[in-house]
N, C-alpha and C. Protein backbone atom coordinates (compact mmCIF):
# COMPACT_ATOMS: atom_id res chain seq x y z
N UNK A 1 130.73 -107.65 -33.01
CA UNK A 1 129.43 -108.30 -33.06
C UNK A 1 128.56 -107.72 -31.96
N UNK A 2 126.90 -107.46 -32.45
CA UNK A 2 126.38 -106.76 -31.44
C UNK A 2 125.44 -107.95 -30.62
N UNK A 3 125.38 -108.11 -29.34
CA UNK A 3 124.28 -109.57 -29.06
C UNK A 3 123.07 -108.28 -28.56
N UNK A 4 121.97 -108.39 -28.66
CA UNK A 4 120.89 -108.25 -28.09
C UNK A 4 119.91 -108.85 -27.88
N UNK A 5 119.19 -108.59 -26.49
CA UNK A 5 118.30 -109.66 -26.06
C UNK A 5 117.28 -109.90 -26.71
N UNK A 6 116.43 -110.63 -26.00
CA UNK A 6 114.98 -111.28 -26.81
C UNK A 6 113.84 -109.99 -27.28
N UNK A 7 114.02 -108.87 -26.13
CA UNK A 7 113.25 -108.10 -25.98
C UNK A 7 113.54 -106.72 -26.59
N UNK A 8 114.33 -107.58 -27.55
CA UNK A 8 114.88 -105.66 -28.01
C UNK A 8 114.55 -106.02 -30.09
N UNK A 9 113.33 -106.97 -29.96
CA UNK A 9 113.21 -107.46 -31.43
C UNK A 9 111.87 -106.32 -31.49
N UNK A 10 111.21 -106.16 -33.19
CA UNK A 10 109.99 -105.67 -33.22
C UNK A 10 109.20 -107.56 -33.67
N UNK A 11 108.05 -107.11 -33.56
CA UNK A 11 107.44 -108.37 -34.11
C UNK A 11 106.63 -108.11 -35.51
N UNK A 12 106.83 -109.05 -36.09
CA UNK A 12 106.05 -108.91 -37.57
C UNK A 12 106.30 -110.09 -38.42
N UNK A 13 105.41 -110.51 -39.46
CA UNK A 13 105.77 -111.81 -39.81
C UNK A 13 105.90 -111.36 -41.00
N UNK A 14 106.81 -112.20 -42.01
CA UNK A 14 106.62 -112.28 -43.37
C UNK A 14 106.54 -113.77 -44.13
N UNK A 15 105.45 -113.60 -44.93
CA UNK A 15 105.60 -115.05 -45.79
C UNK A 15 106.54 -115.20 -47.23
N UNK A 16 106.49 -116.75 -47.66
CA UNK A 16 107.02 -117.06 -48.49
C UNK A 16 106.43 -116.10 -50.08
N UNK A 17 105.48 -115.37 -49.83
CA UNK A 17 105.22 -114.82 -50.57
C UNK A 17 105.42 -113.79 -50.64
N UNK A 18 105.38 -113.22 -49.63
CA UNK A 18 105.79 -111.24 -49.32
C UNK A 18 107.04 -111.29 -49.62
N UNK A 19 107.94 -112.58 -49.12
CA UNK A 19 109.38 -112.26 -49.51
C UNK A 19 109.60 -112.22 -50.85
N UNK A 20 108.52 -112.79 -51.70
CA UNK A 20 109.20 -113.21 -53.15
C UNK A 20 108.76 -111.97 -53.79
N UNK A 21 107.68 -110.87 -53.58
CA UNK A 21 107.83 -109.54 -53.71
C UNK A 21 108.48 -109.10 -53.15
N UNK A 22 109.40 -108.50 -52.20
CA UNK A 22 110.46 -108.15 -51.76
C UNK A 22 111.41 -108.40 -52.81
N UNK A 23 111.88 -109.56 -52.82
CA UNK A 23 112.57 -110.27 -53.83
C UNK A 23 112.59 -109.75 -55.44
N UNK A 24 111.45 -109.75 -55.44
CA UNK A 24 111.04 -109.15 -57.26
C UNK A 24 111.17 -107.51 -56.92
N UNK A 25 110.78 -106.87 -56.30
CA UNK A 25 111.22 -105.44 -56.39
C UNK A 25 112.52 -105.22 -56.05
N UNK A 26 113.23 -106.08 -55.57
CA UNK A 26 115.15 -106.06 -55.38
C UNK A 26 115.52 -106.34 -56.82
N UNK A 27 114.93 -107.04 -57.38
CA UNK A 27 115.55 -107.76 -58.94
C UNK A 27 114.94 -106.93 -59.50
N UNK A 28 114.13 -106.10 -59.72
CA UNK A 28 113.45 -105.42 -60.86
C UNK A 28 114.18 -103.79 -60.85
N UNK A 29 114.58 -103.54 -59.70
CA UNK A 29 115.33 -101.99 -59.71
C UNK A 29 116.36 -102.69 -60.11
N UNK A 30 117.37 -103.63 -59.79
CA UNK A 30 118.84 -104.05 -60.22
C UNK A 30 118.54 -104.32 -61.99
N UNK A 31 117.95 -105.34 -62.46
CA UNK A 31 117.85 -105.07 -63.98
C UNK A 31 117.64 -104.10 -64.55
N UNK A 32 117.04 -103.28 -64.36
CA UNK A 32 116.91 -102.33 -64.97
C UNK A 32 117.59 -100.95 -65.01
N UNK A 33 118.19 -101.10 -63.99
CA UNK A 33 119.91 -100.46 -63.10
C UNK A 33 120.93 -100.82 -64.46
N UNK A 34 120.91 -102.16 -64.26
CA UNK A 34 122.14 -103.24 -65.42
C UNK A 34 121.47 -102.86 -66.71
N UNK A 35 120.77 -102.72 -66.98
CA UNK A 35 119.97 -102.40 -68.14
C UNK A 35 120.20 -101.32 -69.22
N UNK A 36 120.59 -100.26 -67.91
CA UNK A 36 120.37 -99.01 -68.15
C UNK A 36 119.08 -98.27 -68.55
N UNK A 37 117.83 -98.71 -68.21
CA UNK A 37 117.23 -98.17 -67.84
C UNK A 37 116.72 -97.05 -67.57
N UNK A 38 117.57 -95.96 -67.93
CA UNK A 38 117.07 -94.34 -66.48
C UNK A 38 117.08 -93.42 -67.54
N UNK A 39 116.89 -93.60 -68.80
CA UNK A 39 116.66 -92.42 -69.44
C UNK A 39 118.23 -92.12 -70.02
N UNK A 40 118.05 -90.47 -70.12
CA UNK A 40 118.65 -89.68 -70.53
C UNK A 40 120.26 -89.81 -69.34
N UNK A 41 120.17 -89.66 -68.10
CA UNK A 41 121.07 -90.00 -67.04
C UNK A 41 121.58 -91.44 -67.44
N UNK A 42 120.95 -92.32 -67.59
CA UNK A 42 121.88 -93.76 -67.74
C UNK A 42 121.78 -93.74 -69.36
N UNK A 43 122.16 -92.51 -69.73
CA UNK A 43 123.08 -93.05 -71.62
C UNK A 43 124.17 -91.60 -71.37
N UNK A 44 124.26 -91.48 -70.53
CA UNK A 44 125.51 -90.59 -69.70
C UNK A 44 125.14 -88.50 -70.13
N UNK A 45 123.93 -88.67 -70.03
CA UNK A 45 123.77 -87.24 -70.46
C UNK A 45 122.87 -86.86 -69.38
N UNK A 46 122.57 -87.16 -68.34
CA UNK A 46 122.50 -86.31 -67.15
C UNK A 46 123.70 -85.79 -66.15
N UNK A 47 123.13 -85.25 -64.97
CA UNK A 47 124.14 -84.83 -64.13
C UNK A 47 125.10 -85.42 -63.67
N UNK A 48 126.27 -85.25 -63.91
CA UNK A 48 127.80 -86.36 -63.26
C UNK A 48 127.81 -86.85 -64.75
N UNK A 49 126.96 -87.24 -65.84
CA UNK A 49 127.33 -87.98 -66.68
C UNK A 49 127.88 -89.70 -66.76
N UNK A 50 127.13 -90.12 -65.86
CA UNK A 50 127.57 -91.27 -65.66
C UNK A 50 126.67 -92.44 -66.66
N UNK A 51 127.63 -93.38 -66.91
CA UNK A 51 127.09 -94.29 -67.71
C UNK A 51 126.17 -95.19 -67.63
N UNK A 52 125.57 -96.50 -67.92
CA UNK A 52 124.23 -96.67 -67.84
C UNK A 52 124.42 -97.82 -66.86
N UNK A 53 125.16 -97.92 -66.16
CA UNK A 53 125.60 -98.89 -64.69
C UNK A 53 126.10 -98.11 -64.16
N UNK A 54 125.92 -96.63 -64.00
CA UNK A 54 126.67 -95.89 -62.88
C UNK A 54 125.17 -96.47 -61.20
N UNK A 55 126.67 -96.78 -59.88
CA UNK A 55 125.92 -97.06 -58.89
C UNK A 55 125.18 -96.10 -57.93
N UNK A 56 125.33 -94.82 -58.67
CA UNK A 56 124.84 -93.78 -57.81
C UNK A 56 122.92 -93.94 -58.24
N UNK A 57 122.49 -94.49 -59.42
CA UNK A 57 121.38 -94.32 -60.51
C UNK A 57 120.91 -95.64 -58.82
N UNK A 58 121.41 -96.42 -58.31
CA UNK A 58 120.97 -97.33 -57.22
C UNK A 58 120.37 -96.30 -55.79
N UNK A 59 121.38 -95.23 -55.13
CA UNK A 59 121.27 -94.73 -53.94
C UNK A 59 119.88 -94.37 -53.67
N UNK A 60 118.96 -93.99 -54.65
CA UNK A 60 117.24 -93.95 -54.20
C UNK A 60 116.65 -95.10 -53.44
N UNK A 61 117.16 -95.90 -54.31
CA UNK A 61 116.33 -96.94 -53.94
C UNK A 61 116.91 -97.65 -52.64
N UNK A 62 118.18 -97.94 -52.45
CA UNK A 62 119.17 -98.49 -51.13
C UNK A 62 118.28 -97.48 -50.05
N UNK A 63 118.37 -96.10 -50.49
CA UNK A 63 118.17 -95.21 -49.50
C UNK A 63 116.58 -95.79 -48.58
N UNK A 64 115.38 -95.97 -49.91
CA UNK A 64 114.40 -96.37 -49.05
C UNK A 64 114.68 -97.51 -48.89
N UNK A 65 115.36 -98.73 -48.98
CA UNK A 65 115.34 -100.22 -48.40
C UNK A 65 115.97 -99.57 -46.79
N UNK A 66 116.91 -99.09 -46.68
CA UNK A 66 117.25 -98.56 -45.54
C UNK A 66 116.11 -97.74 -44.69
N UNK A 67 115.62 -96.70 -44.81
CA UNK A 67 114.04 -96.40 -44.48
C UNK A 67 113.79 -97.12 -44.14
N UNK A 68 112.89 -98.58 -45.25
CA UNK A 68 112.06 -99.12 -44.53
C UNK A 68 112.67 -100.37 -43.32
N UNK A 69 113.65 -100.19 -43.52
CA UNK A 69 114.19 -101.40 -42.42
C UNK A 69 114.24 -100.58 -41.15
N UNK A 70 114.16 -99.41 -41.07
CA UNK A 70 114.26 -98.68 -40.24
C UNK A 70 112.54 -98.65 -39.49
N UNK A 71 111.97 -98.38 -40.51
CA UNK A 71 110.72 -97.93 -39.76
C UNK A 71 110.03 -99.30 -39.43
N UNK A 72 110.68 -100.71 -39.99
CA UNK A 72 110.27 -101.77 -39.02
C UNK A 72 110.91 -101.96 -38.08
N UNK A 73 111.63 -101.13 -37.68
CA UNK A 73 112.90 -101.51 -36.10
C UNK A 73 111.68 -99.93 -35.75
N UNK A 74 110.89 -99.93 -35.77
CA UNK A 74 109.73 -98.94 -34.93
C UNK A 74 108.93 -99.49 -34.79
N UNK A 75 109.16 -100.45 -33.45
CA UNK A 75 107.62 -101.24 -32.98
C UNK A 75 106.31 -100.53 -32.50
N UNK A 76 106.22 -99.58 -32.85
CA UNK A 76 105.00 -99.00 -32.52
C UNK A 76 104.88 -97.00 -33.21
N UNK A 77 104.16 -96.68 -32.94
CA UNK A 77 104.27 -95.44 -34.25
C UNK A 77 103.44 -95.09 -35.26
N UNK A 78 103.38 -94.44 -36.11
CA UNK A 78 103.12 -94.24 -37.56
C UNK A 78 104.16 -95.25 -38.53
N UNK A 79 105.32 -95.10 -38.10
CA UNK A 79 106.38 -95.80 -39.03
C UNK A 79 106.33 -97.03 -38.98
N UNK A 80 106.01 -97.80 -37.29
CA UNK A 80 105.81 -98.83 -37.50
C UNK A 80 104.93 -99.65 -38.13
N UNK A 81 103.44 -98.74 -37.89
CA UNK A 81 102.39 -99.29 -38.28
C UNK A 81 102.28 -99.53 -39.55
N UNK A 82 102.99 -97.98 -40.34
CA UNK A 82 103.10 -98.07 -41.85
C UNK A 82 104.21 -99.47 -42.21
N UNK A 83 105.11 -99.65 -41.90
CA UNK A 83 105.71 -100.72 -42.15
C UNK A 83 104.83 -102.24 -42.07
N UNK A 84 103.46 -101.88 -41.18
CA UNK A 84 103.30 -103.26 -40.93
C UNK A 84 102.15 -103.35 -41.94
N UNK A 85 101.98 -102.55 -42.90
CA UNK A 85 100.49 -102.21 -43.44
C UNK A 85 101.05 -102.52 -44.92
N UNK A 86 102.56 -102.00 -45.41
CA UNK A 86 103.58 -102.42 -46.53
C UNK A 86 103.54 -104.26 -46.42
N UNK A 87 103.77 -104.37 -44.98
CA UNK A 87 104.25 -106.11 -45.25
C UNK A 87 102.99 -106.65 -45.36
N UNK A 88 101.75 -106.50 -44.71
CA UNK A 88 100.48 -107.10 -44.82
C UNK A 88 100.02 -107.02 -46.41
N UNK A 89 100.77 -105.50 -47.17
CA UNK A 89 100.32 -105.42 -48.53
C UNK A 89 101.00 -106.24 -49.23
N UNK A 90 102.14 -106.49 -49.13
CA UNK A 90 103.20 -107.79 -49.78
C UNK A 90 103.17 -109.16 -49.30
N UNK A 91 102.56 -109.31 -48.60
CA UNK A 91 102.15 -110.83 -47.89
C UNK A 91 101.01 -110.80 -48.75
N UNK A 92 99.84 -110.05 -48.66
CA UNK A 92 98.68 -110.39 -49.56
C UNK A 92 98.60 -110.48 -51.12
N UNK A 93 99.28 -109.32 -51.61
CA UNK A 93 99.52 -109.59 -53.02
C UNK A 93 100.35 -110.70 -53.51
N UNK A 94 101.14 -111.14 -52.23
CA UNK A 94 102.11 -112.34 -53.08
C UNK A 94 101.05 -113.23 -53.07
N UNK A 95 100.41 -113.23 -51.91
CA UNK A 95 100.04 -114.59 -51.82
C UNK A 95 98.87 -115.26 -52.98
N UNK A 96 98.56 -113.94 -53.37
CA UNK A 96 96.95 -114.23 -54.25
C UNK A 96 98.04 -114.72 -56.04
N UNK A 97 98.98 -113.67 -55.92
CA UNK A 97 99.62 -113.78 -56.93
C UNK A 97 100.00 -115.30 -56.79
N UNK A 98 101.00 -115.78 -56.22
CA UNK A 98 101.28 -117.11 -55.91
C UNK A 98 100.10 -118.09 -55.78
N UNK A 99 99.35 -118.08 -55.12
CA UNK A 99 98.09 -119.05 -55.06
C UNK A 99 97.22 -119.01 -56.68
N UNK A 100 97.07 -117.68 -57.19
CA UNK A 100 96.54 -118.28 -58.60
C UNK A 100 97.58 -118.93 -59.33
N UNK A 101 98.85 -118.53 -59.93
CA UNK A 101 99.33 -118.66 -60.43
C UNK A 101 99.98 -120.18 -60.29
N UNK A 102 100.27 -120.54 -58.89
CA UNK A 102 101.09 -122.10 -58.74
C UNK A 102 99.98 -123.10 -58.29
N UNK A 103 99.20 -122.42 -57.39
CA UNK A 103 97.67 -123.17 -56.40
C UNK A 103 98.82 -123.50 -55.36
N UNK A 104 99.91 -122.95 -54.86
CA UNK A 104 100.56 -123.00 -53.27
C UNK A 104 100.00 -122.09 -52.85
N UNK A 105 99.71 -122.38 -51.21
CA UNK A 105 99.65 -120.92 -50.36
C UNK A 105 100.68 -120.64 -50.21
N UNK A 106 100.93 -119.27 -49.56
CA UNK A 106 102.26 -118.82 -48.53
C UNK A 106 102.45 -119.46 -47.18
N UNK A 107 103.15 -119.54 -46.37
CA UNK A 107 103.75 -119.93 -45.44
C UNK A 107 104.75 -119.11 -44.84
N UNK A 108 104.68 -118.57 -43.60
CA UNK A 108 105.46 -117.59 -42.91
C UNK A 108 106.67 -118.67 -43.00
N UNK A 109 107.95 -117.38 -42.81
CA UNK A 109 109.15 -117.64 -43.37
C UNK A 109 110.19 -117.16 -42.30
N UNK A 110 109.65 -115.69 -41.93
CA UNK A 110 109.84 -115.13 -40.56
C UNK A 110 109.04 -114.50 -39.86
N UNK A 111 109.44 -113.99 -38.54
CA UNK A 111 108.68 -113.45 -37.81
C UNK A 111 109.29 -112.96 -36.51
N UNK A 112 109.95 -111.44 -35.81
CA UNK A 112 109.93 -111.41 -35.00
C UNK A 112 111.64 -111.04 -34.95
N UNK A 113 112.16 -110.68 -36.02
CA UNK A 113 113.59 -110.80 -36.12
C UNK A 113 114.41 -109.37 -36.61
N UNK A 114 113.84 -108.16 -36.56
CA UNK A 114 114.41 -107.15 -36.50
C UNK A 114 114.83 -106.35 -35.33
N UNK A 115 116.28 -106.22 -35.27
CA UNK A 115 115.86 -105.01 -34.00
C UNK A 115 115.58 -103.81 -33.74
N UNK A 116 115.02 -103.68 -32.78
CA UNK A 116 114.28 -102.10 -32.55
C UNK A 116 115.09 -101.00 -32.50
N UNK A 117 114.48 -99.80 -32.81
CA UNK A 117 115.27 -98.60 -32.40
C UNK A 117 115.26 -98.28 -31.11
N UNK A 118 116.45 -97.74 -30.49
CA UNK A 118 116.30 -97.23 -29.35
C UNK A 118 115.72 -95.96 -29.19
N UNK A 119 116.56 -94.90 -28.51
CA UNK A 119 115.61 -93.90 -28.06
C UNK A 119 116.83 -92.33 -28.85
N UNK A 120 117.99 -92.98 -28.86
CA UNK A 120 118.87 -92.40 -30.00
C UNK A 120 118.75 -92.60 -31.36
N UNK A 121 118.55 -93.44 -31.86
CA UNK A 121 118.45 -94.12 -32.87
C UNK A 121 117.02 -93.59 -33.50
N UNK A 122 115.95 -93.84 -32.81
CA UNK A 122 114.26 -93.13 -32.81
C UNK A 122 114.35 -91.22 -33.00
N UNK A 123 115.84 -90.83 -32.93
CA UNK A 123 115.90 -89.31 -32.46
C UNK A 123 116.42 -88.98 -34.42
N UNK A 124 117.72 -90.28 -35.22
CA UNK A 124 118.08 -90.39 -35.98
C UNK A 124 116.60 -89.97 -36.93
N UNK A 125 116.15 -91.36 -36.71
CA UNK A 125 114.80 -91.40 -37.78
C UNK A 125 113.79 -90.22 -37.87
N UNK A 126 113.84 -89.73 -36.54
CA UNK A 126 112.73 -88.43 -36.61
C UNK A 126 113.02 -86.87 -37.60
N UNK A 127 114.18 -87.16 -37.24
CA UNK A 127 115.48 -85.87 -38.32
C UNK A 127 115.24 -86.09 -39.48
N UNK A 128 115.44 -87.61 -40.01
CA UNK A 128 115.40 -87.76 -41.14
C UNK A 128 114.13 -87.53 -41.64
N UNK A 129 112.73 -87.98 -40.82
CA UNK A 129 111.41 -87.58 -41.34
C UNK A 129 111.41 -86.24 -41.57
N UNK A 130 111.49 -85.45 -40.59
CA UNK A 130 111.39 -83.80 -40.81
C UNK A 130 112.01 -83.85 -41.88
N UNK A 131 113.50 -84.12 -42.89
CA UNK A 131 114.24 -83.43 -43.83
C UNK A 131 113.21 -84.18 -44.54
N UNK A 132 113.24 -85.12 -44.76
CA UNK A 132 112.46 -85.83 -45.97
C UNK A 132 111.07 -85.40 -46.53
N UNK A 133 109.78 -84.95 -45.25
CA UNK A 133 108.74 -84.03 -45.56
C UNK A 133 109.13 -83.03 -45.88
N UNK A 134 110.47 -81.67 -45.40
CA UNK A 134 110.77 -80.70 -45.54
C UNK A 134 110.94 -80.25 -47.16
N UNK A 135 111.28 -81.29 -47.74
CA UNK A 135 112.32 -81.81 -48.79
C UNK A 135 111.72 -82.46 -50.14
N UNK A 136 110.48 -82.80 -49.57
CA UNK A 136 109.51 -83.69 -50.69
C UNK A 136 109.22 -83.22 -52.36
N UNK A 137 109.30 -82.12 -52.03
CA UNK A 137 108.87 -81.59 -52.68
C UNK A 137 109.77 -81.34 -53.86
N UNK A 138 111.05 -80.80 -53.70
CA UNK A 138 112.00 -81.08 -54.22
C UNK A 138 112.69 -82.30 -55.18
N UNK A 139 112.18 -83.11 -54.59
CA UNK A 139 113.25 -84.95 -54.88
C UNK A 139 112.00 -84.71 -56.79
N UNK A 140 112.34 -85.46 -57.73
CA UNK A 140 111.88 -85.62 -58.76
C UNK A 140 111.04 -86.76 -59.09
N UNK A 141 110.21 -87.12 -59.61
CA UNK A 141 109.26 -87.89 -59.29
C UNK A 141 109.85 -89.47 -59.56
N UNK A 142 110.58 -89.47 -60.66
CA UNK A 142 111.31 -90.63 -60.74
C UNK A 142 112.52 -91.10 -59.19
N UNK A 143 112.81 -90.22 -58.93
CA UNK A 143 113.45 -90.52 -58.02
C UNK A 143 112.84 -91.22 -56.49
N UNK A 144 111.33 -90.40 -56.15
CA UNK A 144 110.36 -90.64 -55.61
C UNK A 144 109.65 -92.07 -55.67
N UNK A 145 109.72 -92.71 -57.10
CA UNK A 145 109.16 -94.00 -57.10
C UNK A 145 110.43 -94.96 -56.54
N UNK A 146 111.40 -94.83 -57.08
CA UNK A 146 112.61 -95.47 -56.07
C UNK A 146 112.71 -95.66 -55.11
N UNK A 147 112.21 -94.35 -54.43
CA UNK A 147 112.60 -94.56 -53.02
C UNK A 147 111.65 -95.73 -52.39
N UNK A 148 110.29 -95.21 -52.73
CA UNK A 148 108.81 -96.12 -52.39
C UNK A 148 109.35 -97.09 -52.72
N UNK A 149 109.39 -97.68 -53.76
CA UNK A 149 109.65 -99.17 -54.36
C UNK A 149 111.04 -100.11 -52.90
N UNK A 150 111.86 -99.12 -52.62
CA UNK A 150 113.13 -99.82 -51.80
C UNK A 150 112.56 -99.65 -50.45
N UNK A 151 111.54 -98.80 -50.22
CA UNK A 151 110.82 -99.21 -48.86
C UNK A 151 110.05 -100.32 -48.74
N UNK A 152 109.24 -99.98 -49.97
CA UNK A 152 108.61 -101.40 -49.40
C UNK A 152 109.09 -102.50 -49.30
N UNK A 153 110.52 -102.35 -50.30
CA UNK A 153 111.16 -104.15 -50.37
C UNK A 153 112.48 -103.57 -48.92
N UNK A 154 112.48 -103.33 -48.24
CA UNK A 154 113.07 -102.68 -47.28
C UNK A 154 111.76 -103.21 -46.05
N UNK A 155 110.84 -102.57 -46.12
CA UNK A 155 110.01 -103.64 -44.95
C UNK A 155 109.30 -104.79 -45.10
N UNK A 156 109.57 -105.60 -46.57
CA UNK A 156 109.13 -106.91 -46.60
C UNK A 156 110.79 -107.99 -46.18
N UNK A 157 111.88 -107.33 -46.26
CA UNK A 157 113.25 -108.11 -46.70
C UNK A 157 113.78 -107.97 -44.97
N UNK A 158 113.46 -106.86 -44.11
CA UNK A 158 113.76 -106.45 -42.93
C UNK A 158 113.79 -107.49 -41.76
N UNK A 159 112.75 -107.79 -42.26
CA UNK A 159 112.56 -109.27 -41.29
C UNK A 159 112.67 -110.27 -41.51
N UNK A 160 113.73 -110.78 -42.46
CA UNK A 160 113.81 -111.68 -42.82
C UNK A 160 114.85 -112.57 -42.46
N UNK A 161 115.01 -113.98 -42.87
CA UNK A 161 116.72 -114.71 -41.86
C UNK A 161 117.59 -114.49 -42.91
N UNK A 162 118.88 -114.96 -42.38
CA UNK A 162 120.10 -115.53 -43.01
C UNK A 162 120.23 -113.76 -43.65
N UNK A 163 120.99 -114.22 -45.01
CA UNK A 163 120.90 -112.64 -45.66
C UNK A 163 120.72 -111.96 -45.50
N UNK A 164 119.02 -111.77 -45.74
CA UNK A 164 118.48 -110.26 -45.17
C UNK A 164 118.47 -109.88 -43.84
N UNK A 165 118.62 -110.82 -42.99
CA UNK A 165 118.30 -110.00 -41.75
C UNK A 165 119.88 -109.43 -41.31
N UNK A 166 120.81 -109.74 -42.22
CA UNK A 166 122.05 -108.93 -41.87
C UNK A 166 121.71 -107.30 -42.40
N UNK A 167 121.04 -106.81 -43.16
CA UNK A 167 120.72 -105.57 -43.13
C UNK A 167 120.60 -105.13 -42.56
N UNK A 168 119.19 -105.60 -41.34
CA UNK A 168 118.52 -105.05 -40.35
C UNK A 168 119.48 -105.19 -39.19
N UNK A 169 120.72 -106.24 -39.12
CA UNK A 169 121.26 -105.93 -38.02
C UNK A 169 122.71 -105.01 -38.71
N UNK A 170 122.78 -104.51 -39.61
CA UNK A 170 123.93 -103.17 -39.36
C UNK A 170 123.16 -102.06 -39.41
N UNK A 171 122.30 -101.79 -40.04
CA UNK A 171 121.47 -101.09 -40.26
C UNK A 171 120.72 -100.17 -38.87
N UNK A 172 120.17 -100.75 -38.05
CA UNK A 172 119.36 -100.49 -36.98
C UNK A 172 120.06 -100.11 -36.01
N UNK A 173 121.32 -101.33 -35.18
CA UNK A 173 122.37 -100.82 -34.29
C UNK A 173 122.88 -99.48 -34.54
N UNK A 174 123.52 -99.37 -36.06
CA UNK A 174 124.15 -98.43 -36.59
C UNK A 174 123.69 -96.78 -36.15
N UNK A 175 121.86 -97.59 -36.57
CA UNK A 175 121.85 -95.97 -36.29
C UNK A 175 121.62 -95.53 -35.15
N UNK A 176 121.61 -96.75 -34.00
CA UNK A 176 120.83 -96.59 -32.93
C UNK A 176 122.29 -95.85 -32.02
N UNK A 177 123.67 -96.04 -32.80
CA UNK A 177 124.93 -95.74 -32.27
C UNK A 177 125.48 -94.15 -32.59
N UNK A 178 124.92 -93.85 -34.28
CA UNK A 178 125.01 -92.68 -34.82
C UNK A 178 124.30 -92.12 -33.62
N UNK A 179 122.81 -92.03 -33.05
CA UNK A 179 121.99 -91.40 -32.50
C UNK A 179 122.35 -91.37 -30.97
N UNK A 180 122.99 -92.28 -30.54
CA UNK A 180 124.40 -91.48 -29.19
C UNK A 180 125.40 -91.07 -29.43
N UNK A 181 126.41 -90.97 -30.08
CA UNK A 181 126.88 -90.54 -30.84
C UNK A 181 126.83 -88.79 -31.02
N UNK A 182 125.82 -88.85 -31.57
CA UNK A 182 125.22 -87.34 -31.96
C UNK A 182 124.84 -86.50 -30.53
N UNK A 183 123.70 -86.92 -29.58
CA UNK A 183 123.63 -86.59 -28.40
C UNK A 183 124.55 -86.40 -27.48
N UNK A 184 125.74 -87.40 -27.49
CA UNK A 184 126.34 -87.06 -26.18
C UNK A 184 127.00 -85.98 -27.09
N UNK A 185 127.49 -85.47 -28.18
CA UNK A 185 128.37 -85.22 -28.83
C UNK A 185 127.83 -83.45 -28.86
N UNK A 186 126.58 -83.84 -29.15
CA UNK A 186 125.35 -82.15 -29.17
C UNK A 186 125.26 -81.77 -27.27
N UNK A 187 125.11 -82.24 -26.35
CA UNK A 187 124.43 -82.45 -25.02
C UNK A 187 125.80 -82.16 -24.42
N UNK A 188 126.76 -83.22 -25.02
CA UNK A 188 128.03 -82.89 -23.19
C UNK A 188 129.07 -82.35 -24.60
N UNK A 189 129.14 -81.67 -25.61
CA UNK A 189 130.35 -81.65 -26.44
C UNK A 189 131.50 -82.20 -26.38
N UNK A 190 131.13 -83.69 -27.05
CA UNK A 190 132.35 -84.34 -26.97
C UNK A 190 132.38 -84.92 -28.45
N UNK A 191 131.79 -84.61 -29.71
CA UNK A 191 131.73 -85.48 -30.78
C UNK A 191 133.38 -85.55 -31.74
N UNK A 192 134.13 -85.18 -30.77
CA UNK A 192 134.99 -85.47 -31.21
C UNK A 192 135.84 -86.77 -30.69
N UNK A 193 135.37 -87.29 -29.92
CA UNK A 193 135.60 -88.29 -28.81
C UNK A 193 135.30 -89.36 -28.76
């Protein structure tokens, strides 16, 4: 179990509404996952040949929920900011969505409950930006909306209690451990150690 202090959170709020988009873009890649869904690949005639619940047709999308839980454990940044500009966009659309549709407002739900990257961990994420711009170009466009779609429900779900915020805490430590890990391992050669 990892404890960290008060001061090692990012801040950001999410409402009862941003979560329930969060929520609906978690359920809408999984049905349609179960569905089979994916074309030509989920009726087993793409690459690997896997069938129309193969869990690999998921790894786009996990990949950006991971992203974006990441770039909200970046309290400050481009990544952070972009994360905070995703949740302000999912707080607002829920909420208009929800307010016409029921006449409830939203109501913050959380706020203040992810933890940050460190300064290893910040070294992780920067690698991964370089491959990922390096790389863009490459990924296929379907694959591309996946990823987007699991970021954004990746920085609306990031900050969230109970459940979700167990993401953000294996997730963030994890990499903040990969990213010493890697340094002392690159710096004093010991990654075998």
């Amino acid at each position: 179990m990892i404890t960290l202090a008060a001061g090692q959170f990012t801040a950001g709020t999410l409402s009862t509404a941003g979560l329930a988009v969060g929520v609906g873009l978690l359920a809408v890649e999984h049905v349609r996952w179960w569905r089979g869904g994916g074309g030509a690949a989920a009726a087993g005639g793409g690459p690997g040949g896997g069938g129309a619940k193969d869990p690999k047709v998921l790894i786009p999308f996990w990949f950006g929920v991971t992203f974006g839980t990441l770039a909200v454990a970046c309290p400050a940044g481009m990544l952070g900011t972009g994360a905070g500009v995703l949740r302000w966009g999912g707080n607002g659309l829920g909420g208009w969505v929800m307010s016409t549709m029921t006449g409830q407002h939203a109501t913050a739900v959380a706020s203040a409950s992810a933890p940050a990257l460190d300064q290893y961990g910040a070294g992780i994420v920067t690698a991964l930006v370089l491959v990922l711009w390096s790389l863009r170009k490459t990924f296929a466009k379907a694959l591309k909306g996946k990823w987007w779609r699991g970021v954004w429900a990746g920085t609306l779900l990031a900050i969230g209690t109970g459940t979700f915020a167990m993401v953000g805490d294996l997730v963030v430590p994890s990499t903040n451990e990969l990213g010493a890990w890697l340094v002392n391992g690159i710096v004093h050669g010991s990654l075998l150690s």
